[in-house]
PDB file of N, CA and C in Angstrom:
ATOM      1  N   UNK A   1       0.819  -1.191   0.000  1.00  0.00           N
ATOM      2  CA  UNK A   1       0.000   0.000   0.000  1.00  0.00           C
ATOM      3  C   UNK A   1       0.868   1.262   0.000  1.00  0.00           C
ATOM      4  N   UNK A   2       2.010   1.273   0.701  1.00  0.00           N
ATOM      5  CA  UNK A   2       2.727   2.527   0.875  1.00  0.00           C
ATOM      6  C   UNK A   2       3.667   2.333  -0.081  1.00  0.00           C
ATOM      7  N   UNK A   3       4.145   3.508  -0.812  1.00  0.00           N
ATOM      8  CA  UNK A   3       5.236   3.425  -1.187  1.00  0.00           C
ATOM      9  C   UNK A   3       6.613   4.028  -0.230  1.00  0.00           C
ATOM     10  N   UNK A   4       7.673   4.789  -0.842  1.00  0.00           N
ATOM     11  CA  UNK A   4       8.330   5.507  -0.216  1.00  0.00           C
ATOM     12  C   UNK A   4       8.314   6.804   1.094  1.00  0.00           C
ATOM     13  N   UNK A   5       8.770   6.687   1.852  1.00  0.00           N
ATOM     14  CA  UNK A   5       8.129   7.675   2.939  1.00  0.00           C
ATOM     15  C   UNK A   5       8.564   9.053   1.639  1.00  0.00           C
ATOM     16  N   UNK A   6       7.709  10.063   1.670  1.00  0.00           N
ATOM     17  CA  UNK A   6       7.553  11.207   1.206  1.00  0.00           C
ATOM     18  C   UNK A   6       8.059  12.146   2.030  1.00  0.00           C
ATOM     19  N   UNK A   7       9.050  12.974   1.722  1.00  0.00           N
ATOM     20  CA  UNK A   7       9.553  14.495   2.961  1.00  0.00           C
ATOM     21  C   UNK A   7       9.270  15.772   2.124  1.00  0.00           C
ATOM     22  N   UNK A   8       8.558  16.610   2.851  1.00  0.00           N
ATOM     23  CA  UNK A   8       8.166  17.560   2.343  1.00  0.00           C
ATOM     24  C   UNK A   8       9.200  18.815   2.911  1.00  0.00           C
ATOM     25  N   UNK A   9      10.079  19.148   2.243  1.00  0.00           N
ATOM     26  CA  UNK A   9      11.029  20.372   3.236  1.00  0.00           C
ATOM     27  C   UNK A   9       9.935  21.657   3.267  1.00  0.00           C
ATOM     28  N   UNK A  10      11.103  22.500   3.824  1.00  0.00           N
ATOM     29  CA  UNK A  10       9.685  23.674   4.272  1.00  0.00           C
ATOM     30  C   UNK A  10      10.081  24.367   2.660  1.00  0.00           C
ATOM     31  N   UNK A  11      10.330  24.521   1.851  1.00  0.00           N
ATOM     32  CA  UNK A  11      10.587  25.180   0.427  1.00  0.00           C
ATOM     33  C   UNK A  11       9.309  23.834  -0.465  1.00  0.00           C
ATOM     34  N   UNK A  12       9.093  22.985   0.055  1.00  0.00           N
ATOM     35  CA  UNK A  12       8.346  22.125  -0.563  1.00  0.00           C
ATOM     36  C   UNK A  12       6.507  22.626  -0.420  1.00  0.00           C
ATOM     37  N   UNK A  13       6.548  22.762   1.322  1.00  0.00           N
ATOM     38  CA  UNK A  13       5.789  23.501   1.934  1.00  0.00           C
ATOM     39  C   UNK A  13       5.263  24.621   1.247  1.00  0.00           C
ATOM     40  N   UNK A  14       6.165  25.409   1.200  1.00  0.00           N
ATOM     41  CA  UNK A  14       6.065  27.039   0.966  1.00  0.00           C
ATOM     42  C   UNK A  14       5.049  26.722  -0.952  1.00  0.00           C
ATOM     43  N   UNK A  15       5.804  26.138  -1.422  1.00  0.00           N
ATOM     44  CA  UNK A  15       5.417  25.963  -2.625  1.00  0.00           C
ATOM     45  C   UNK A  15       4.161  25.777  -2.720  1.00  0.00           C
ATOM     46  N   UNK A  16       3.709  24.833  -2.011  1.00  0.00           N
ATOM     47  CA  UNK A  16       2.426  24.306  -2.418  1.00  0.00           C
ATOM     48  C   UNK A  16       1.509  25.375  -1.511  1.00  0.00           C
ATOM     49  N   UNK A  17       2.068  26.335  -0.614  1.00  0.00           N
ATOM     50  CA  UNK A  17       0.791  27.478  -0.095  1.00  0.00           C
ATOM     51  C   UNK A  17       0.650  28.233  -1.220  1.00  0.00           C
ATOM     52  N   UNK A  18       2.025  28.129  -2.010  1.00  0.00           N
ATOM     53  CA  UNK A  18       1.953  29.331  -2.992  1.00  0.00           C
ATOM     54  C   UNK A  18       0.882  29.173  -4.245  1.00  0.00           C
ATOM     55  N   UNK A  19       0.876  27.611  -4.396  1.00  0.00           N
ATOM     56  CA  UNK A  19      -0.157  27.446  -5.445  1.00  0.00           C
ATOM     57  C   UNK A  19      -1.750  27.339  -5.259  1.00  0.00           C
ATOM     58  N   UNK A  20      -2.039  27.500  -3.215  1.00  0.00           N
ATOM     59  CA  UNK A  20      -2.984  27.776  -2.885  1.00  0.00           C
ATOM     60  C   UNK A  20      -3.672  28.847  -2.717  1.00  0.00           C
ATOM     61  N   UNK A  21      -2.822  29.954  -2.365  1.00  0.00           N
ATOM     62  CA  UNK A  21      -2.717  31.585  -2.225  1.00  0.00           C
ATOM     63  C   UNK A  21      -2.417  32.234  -3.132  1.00  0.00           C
ATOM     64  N   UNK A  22      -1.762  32.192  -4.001  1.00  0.00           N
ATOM     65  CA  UNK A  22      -0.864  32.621  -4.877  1.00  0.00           C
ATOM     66  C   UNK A  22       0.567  33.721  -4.617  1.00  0.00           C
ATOM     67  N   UNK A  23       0.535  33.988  -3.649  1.00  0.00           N
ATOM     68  CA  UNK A  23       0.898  34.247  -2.831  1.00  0.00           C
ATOM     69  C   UNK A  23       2.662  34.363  -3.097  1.00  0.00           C
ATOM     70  N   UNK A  24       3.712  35.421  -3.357  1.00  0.00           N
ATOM     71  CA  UNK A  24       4.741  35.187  -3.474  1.00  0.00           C
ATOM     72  C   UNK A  24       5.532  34.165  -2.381  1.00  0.00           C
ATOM     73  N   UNK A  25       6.607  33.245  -3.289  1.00  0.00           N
ATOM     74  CA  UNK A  25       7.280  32.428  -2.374  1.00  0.00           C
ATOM     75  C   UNK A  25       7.961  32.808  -1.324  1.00  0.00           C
ATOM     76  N   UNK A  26       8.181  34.330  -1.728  1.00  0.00           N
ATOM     77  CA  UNK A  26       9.648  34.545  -0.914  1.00  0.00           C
ATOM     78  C   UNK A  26       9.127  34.914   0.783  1.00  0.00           C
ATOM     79  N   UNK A  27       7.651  35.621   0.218  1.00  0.00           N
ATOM     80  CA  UNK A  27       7.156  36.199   1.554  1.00  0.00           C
ATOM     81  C   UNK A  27       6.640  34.785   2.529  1.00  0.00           C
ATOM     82  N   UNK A  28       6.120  33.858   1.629  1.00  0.00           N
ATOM     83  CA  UNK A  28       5.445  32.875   2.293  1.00  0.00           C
ATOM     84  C   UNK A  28       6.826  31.934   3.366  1.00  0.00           C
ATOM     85  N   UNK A  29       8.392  31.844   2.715  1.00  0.00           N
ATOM     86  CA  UNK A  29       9.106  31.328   3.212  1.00  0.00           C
ATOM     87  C   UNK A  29       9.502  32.431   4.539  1.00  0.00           C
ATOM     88  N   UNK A  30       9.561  33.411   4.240  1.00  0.00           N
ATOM     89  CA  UNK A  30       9.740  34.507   5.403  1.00  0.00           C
ATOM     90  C   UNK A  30       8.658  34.578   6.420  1.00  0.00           C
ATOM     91  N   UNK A  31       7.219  34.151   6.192  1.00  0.00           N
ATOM     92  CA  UNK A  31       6.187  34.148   6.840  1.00  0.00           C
ATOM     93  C   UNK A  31       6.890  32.394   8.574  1.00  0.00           C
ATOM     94  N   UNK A  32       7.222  31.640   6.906  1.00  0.00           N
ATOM     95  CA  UNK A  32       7.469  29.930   7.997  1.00  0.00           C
ATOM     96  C   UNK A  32       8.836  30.429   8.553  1.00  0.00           C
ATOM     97  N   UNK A  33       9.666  30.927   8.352  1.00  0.00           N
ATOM     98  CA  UNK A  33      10.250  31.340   9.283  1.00  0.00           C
ATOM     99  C   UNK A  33      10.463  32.126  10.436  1.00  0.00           C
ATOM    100  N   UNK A  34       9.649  33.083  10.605  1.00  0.00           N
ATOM    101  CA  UNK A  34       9.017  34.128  11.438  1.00  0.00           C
ATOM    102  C   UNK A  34       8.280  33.235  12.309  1.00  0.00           C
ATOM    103  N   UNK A  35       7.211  32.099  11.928  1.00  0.00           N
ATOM    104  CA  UNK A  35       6.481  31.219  12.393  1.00  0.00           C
ATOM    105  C   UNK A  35       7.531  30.471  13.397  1.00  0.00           C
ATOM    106  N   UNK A  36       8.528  29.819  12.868  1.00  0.00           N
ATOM    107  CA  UNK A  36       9.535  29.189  13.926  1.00  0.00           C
ATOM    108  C   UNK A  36      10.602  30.035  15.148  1.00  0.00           C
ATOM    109  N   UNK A  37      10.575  31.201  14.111  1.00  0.00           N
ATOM    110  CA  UNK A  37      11.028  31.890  15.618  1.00  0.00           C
ATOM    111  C   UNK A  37      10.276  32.451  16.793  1.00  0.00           C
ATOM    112  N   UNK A  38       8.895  32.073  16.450  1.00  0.00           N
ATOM    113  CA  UNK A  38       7.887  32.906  17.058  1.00  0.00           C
ATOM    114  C   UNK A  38       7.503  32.047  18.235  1.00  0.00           C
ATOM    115  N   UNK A  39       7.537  30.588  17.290  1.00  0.00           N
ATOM    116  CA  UNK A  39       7.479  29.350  18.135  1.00  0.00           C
ATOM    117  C   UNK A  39       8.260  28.830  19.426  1.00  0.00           C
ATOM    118  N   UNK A  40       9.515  29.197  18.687  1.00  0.00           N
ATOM    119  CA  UNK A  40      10.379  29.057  19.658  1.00  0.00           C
ATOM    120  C   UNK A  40      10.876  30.114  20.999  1.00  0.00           C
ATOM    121  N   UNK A  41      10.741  31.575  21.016  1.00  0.00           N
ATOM    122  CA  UNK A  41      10.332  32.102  21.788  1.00  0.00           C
ATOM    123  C   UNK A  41       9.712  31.849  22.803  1.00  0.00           C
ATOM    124  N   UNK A  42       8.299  31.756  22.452  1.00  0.00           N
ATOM    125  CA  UNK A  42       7.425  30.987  23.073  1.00  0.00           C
ATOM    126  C   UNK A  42       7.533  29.706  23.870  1.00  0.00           C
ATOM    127  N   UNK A  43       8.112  28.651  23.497  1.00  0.00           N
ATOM    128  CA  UNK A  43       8.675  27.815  23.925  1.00  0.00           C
ATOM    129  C   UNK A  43       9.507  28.198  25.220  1.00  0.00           C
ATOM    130  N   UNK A  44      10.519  29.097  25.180  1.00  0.00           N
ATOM    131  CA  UNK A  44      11.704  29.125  25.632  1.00  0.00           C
ATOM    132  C   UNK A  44      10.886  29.553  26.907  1.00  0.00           C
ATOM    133  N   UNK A  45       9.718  29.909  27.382  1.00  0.00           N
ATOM    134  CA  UNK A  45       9.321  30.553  28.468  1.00  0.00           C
ATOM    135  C   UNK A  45       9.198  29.409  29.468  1.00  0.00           C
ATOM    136  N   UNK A  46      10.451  29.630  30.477  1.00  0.00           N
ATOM    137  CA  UNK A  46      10.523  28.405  31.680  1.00  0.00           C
ATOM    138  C   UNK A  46       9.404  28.827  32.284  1.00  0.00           C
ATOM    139  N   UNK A  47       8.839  29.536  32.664  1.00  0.00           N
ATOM    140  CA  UNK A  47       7.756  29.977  34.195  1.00  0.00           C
ATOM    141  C   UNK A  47       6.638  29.292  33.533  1.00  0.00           C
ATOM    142  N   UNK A  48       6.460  28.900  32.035  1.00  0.00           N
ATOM    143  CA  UNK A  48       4.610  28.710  31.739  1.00  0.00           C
ATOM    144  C   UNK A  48       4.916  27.189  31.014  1.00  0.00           C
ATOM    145  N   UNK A  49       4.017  26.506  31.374  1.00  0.00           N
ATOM    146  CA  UNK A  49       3.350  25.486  30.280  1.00  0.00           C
ATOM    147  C   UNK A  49       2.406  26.284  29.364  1.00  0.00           C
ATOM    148  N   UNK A  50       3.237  25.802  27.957  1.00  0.00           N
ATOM    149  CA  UNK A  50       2.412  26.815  26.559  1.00  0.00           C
ATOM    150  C   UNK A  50       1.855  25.353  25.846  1.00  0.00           C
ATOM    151  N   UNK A  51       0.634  26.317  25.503  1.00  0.00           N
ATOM    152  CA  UNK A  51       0.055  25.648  24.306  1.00  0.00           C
ATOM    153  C   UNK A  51      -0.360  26.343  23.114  1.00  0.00           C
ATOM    154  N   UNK A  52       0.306  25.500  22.062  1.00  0.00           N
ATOM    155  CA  UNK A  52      -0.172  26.928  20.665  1.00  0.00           C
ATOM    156  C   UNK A  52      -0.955  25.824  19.639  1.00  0.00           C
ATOM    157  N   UNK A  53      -1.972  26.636  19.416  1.00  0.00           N
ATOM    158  CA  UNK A  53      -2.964  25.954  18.753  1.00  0.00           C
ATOM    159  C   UNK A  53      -2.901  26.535  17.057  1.00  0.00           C
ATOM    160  N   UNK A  54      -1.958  25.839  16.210  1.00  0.00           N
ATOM    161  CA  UNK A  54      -1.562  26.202  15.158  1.00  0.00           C
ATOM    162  C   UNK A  54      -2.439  26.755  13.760  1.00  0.00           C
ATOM    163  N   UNK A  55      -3.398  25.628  13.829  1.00  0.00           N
ATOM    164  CA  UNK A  55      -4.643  25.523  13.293  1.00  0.00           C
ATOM    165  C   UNK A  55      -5.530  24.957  13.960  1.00  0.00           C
ATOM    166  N   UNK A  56      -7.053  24.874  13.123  1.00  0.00           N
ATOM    167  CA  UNK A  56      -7.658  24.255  14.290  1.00  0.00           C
ATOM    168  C   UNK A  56      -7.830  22.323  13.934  1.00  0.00           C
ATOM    169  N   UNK A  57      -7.307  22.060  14.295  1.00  0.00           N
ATOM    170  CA  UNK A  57      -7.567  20.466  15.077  1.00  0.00           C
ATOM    171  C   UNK A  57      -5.768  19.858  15.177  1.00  0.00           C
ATOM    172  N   UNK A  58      -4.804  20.953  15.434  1.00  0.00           N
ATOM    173  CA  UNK A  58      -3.194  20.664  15.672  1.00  0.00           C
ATOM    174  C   UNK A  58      -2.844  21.494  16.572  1.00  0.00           C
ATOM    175  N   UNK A  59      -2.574  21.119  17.676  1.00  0.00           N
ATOM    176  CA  UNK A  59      -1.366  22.082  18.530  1.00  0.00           C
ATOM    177  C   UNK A  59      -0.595  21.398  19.134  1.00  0.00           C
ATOM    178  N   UNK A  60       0.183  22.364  19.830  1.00  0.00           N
ATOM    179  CA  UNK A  60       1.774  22.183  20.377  1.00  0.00           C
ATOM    180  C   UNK A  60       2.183  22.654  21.502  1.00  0.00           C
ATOM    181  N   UNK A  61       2.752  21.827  22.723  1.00  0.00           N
ATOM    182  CA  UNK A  61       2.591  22.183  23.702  1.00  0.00           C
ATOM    183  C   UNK A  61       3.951  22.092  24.152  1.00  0.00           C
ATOM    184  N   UNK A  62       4.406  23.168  25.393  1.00  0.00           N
ATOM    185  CA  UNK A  62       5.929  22.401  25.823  1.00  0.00           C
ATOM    186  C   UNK A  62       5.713  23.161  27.404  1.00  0.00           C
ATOM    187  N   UNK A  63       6.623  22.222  28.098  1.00  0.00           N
ATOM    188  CA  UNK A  63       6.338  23.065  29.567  1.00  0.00           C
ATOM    189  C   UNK A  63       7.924  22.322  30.264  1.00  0.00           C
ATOM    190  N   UNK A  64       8.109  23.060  31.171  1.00  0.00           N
ATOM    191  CA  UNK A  64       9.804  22.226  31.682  1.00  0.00           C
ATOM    192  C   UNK A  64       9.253  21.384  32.947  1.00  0.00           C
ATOM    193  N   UNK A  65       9.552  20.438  32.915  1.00  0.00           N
ATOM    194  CA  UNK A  65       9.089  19.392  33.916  1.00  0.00           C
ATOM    195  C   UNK A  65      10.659  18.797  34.381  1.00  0.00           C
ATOM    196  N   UNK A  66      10.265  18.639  35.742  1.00  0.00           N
ATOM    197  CA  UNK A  66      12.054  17.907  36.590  1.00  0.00           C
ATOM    198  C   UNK A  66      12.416  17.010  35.830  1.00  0.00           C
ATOM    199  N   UNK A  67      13.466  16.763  36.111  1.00  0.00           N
ATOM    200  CA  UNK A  67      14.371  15.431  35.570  1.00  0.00           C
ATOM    201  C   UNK A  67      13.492  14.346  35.771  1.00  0.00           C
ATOM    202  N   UNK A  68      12.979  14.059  37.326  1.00  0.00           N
ATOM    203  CA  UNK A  68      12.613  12.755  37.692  1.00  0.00           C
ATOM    204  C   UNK A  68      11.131  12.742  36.615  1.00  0.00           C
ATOM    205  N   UNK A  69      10.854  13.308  36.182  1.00  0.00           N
ATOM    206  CA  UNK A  69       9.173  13.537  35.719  1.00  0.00           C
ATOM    207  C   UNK A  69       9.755  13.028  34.353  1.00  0.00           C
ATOM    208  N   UNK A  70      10.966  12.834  33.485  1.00  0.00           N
ATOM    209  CA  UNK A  70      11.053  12.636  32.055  1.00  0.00           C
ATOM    210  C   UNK A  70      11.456  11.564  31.814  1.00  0.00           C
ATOM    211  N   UNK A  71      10.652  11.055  30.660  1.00  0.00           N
ATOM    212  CA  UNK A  71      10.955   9.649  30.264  1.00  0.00           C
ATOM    213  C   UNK A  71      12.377   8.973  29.462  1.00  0.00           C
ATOM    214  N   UNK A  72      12.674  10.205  29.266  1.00  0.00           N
ATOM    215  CA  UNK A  72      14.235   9.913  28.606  1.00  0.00           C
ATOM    216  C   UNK A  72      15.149   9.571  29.706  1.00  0.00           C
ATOM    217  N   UNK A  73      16.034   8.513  28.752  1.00  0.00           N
ATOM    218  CA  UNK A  73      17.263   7.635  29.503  1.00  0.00           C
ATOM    219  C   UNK A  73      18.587   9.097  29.306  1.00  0.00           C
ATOM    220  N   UNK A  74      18.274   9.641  28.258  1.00  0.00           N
ATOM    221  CA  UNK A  74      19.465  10.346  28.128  1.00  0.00           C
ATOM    222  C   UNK A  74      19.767  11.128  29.068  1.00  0.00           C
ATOM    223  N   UNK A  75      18.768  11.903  30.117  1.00  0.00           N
ATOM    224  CA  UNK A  75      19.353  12.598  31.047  1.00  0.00           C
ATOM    225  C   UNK A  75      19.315  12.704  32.357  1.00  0.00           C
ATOM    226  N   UNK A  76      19.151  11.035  32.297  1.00  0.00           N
ATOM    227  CA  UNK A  76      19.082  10.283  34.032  1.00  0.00           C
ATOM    228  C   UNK A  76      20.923  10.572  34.345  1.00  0.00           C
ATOM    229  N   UNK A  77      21.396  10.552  33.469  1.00  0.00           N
ATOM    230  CA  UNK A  77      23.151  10.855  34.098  1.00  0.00           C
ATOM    231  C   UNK A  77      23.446  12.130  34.063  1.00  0.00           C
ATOM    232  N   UNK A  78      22.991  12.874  33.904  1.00  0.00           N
ATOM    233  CA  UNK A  78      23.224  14.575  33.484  1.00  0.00           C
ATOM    234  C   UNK A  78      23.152  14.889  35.139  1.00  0.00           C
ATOM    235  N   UNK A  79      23.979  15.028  35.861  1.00  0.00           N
ATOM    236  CA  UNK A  79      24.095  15.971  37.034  1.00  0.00           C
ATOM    237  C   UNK A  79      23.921  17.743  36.958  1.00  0.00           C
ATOM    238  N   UNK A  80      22.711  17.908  38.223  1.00  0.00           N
ATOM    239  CA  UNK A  80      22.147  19.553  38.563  1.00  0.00           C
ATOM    240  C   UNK A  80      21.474  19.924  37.408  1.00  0.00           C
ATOM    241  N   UNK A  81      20.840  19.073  36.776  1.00  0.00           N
ATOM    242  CA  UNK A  81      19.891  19.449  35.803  1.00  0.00           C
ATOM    243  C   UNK A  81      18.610  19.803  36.165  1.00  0.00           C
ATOM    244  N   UNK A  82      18.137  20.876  36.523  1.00  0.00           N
ATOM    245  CA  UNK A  82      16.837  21.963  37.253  1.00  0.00           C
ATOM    246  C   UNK A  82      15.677  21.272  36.454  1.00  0.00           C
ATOM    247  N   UNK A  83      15.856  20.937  35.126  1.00  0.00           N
ATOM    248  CA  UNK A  83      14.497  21.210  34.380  1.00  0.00           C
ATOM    249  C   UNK A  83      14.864  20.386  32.900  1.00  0.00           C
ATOM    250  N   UNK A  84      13.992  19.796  32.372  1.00  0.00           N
ATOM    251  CA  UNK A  84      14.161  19.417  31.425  1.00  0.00           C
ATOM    252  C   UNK A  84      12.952  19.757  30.283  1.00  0.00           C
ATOM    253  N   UNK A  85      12.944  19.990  29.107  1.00  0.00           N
ATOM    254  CA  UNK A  85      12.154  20.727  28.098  1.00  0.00           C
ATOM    255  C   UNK A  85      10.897  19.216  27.810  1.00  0.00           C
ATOM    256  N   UNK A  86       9.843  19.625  27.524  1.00  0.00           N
ATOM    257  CA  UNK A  86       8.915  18.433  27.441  1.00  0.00           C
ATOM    258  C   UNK A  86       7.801  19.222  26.322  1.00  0.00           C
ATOM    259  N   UNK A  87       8.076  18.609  25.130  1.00  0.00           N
ATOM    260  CA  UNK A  87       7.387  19.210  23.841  1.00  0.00           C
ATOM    261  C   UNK A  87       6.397  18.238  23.457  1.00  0.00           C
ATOM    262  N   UNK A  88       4.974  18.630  23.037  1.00  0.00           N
ATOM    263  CA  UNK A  88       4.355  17.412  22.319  1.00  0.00           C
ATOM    264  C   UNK A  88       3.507  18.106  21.336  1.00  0.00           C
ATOM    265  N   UNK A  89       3.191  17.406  20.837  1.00  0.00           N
ATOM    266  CA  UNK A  89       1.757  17.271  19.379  1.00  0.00           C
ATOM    267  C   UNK A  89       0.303  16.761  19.255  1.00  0.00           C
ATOM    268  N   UNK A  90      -0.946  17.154  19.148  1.00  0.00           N
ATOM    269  CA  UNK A  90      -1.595  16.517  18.952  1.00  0.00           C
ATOM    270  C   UNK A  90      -2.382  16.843  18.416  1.00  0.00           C
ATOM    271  N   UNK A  91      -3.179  15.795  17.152  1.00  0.00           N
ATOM    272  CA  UNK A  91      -3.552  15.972  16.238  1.00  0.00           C
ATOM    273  C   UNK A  91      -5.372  15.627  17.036  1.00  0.00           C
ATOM    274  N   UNK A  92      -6.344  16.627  16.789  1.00  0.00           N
ATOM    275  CA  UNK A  92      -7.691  16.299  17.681  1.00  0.00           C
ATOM    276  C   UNK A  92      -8.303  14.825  16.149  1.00  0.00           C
ATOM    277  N   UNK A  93      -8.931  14.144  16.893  1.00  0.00           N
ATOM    278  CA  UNK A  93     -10.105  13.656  16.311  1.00  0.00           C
ATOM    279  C   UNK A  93     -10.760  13.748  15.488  1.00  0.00           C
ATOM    280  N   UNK A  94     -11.299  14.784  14.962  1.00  0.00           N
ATOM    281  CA  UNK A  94     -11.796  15.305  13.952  1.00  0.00           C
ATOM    282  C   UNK A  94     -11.216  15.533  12.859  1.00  0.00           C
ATOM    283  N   UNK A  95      -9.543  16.009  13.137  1.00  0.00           N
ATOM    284  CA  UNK A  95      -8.369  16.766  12.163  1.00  0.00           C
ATOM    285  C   UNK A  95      -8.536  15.144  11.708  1.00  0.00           C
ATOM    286  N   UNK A  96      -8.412  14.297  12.216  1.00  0.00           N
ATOM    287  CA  UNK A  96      -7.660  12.986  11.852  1.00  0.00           C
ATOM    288  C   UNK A  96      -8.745  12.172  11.044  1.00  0.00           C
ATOM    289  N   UNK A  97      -9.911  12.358  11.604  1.00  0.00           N
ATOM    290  CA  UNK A  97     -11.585  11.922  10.721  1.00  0.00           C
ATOM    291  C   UNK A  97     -11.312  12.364   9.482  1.00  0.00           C
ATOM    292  N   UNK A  98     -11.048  13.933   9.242  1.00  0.00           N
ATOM    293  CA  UNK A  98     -10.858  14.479   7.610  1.00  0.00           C
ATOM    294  C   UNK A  98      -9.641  14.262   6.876  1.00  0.00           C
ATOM    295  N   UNK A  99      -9.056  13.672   7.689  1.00  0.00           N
ATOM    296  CA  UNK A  99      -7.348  13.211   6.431  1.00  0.00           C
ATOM    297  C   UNK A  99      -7.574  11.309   6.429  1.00  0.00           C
ATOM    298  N   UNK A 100      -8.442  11.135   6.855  1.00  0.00           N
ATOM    299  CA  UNK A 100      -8.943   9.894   6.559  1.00  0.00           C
ATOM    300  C   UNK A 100      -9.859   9.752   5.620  1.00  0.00           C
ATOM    301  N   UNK A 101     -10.676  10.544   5.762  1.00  0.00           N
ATOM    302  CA  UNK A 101     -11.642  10.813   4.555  1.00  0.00           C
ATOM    303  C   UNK A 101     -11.476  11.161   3.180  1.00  0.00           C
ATOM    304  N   UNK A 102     -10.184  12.388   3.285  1.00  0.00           N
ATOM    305  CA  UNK A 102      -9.571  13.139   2.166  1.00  0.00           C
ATOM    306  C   UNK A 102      -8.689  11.439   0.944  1.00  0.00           C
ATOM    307  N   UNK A 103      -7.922  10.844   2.200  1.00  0.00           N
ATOM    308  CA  UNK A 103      -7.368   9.881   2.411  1.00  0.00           C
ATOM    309  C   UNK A 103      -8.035   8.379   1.207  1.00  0.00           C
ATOM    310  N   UNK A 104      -9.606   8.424   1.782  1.00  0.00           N
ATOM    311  CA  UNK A 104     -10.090   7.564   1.116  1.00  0.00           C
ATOM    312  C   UNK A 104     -10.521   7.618  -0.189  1.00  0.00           C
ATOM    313  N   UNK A 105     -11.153   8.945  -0.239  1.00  0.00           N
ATOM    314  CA  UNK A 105     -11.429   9.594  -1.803  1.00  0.00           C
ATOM    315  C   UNK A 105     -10.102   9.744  -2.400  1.00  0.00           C
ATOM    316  N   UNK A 106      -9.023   9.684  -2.318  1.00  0.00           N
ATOM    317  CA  UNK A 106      -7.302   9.895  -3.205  1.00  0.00           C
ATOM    318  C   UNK A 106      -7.196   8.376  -3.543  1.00  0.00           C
ATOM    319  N   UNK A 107      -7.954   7.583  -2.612  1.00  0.00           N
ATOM    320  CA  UNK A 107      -7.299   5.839  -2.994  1.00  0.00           C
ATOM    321  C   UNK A 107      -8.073   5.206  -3.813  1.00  0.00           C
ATOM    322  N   UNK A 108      -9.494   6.182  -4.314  1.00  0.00           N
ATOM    323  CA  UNK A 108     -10.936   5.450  -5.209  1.00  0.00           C
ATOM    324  C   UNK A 108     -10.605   5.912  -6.404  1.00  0.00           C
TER     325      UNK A 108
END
């Protein structure tokens, strides 16, 4: 059923908003980059658990949780480590109902 995993870079990205918007490339790549620094900012705020709701049925959450609270092996040996970064994704129910759907009509 599958073929090759498919990677879309963000110039791959940008492209295909452009043929949705019409929208010049250059601004749209300056837009996804502005987007990641904006992100990451955001992120970087130790005092808050953030959640950014990108579109609607995707967001992104990160909050610093102790060492003992993280599931990674990598930084059970890291000595005086205050805090460790804890990022996630999730795609709602619904988002996932319509790329199943979209999904089934592409395979008929």
């Amino acid at each position: 059923m599958y073929k090759e995993k498919k990677y879309y870079s963000q110039i791959d990205i940008a492209y295909k908003i452009k043929l949705k918007t019409g929208q010049n490339i250059s601004d749209i790549i300056c837009v996804l980059k502005s987007l990641e620094e904006v992100i990451k900012d955001i992120f970087s705020d130790v005092n808050n658990y953030v959640e950014i709701k990108l579109f609607n049925g995707f967001k992104m959450s990160a909050k610093y949780i102790s060492p003992k609270q993280s599931k990674s092996n990598l930084i059970k040996n890291i000595k005086d480590l205050k805090y460790v970064l804890n990022l996630s994704s999730v795609f709602t129910d619904d988002f996932r109902r319509k790329i199943r759907e979209l999904r089934k009509n592409n395979l008929c």
